[in-house]
Protein backbone atom coordinates (compact mmCIF):
# COMPACT_ATOMS: atom_id res chain seq x y z
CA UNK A 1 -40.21 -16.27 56.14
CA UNK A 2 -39.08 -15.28 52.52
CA UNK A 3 -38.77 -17.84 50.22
CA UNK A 4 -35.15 -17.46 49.39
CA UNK A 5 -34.56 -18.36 53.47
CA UNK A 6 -36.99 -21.19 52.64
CA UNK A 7 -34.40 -22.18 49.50
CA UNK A 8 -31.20 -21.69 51.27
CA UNK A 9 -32.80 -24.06 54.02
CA UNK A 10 -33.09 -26.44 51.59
CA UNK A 11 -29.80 -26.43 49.71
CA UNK A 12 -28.58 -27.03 53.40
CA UNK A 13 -30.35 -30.01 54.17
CA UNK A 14 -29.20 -33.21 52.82
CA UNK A 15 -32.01 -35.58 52.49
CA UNK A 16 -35.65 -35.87 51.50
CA UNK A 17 -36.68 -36.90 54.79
CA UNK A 18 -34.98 -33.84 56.54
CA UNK A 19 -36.61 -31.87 53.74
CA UNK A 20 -39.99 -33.28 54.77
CA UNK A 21 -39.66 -32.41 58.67
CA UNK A 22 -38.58 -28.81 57.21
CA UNK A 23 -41.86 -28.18 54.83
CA UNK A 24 -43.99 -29.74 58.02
CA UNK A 25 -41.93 -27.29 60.89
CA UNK A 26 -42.91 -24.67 58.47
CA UNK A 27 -46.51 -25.36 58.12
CA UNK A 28 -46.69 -25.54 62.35
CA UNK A 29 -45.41 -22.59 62.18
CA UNK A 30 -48.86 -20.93 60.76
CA UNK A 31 -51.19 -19.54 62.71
CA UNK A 32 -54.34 -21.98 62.35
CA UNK A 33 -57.80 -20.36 60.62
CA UNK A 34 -60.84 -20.00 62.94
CA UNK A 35 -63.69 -22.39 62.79
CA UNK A 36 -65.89 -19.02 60.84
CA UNK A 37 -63.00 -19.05 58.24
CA UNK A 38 -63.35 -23.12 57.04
CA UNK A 39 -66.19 -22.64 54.97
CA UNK A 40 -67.12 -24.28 51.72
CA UNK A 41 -66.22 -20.66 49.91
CA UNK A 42 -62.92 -21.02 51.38
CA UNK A 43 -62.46 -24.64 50.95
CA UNK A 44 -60.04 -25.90 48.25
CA UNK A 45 -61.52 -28.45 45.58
CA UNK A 46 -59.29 -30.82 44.24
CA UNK A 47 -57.22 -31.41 47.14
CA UNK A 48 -56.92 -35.21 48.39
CA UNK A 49 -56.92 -33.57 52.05
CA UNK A 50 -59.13 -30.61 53.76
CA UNK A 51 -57.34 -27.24 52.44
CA UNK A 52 -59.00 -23.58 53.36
CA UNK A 53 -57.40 -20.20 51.73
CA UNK A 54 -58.91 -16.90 53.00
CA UNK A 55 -58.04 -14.10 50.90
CA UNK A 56 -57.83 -10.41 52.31
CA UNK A 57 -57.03 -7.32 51.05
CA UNK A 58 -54.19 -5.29 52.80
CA UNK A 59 -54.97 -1.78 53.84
CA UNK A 60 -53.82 0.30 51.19
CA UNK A 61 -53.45 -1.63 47.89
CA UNK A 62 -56.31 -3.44 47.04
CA UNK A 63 -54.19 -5.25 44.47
CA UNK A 64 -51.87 -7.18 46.52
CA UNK A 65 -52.81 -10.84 47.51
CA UNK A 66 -52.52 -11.44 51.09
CA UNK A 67 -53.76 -15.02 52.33
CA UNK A 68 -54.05 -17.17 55.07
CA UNK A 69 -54.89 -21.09 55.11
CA UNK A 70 -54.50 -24.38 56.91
CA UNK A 71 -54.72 -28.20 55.82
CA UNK A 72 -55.41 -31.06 57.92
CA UNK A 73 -52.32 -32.79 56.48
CA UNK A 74 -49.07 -31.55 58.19
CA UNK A 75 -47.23 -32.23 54.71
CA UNK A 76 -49.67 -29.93 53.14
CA UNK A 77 -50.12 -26.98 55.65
CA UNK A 78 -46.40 -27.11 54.50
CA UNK A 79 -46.77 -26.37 51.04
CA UNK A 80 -49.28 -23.67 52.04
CA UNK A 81 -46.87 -21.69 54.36
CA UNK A 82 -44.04 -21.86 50.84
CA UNK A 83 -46.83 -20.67 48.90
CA UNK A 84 -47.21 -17.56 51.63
CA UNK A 85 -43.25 -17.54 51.03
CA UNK A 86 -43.96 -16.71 47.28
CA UNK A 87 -46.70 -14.99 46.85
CA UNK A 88 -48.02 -13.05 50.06
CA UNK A 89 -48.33 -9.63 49.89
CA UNK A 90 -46.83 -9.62 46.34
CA UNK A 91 -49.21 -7.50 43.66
CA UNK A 92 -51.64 -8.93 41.66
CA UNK A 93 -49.64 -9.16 38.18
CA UNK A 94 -46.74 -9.71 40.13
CA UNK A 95 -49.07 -12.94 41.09
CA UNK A 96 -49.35 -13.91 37.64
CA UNK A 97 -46.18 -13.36 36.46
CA UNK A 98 -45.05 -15.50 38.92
CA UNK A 99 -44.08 -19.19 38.06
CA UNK A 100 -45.16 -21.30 41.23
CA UNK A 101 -44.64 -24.36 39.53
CA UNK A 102 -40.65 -23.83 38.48
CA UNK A 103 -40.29 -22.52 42.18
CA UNK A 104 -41.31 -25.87 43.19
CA UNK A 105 -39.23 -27.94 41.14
CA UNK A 106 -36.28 -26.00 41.62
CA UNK A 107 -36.80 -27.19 45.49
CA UNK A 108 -37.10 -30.60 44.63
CA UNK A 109 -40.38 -30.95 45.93
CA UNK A 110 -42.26 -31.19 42.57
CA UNK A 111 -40.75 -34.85 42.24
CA UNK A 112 -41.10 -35.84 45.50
CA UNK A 113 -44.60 -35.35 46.18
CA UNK A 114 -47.37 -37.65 45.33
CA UNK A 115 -49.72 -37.54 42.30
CA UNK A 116 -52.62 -36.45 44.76
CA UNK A 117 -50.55 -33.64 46.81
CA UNK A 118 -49.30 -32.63 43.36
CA UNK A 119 -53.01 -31.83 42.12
CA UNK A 120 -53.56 -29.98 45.43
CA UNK A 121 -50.83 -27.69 44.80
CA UNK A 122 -51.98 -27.15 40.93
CA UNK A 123 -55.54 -26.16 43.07
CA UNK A 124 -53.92 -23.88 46.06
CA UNK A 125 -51.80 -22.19 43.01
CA UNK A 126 -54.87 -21.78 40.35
CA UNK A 127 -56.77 -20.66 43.24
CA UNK A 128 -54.26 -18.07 44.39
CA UNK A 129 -53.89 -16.98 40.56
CA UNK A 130 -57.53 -16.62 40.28
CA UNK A 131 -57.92 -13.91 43.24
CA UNK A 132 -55.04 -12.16 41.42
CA UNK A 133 -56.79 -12.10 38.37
CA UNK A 134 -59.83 -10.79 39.94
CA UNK A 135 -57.89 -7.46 41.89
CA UNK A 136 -56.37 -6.67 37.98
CA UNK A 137 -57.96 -3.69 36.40
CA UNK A 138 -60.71 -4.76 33.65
């Protein structure tokens, strides 16, 4: 799903609580990581709940960021499958250049989540950013 599907969905839907049953459909909608894949390497710090991102590499361009991850919060395998929305598959410095953040906000979501799920995201994102910055040319 792209993200501007993702925004139009939201525009349509009314209320927070609707918004909240979209972001977790969304996140259901991932296919889950295999037990090999949760590993401390893959693990997320500074998230309030379990979070894994596995990074590959597409066949091809070695630059683009392709991931894959799963929480075991419903609200925040959510936010994972938006972040796919923006940023899988995209290039490296298209990665950086990329404002995750203002995405967020202009969904509404920045203000609606808590302080804890708020510092997750700032960790999925940085995390994201950082295997971008790796795949850029020294």
């Amino acid at each position: 799903m792209s993200i501007d599907t993702i925004k139009a969905d939201f525009e349509f839907l009314d209320d927070w609580e609707d918004r909240y049953r979209y972001v977790i459909e969304l996140g259901r909608e991932l296919e889950p990581l295999s037990t090999d894949e949760k590993t401390e390497t893959t693990r997320v710090r500074g998230c309030a709940s379990q979070v894994w991102l596995v990074v590959d590499t597409p066949p091809g361009d070695p630059s683009a960021i392709h991931f894959r991850g799963e929480s075991d919060a419903h609200i925040v395998q959510g936010l994972i499958a938006i972040l796919r929305a923006v940023y899988n598959g995209q290039p490296a410095r298209t990665v950086l250049d990329t404002n995750a953040f203002s995405i967020f906000a202009g969904l509404g979501l920045s203000d609606h989540l808590t302080p804890q799920r708020s510092n997750g995201l700032k960790s999925m994102i940085e995390r994201i950013r950082a295997e971008a910055q790796s795949r850029l040319p020294a």
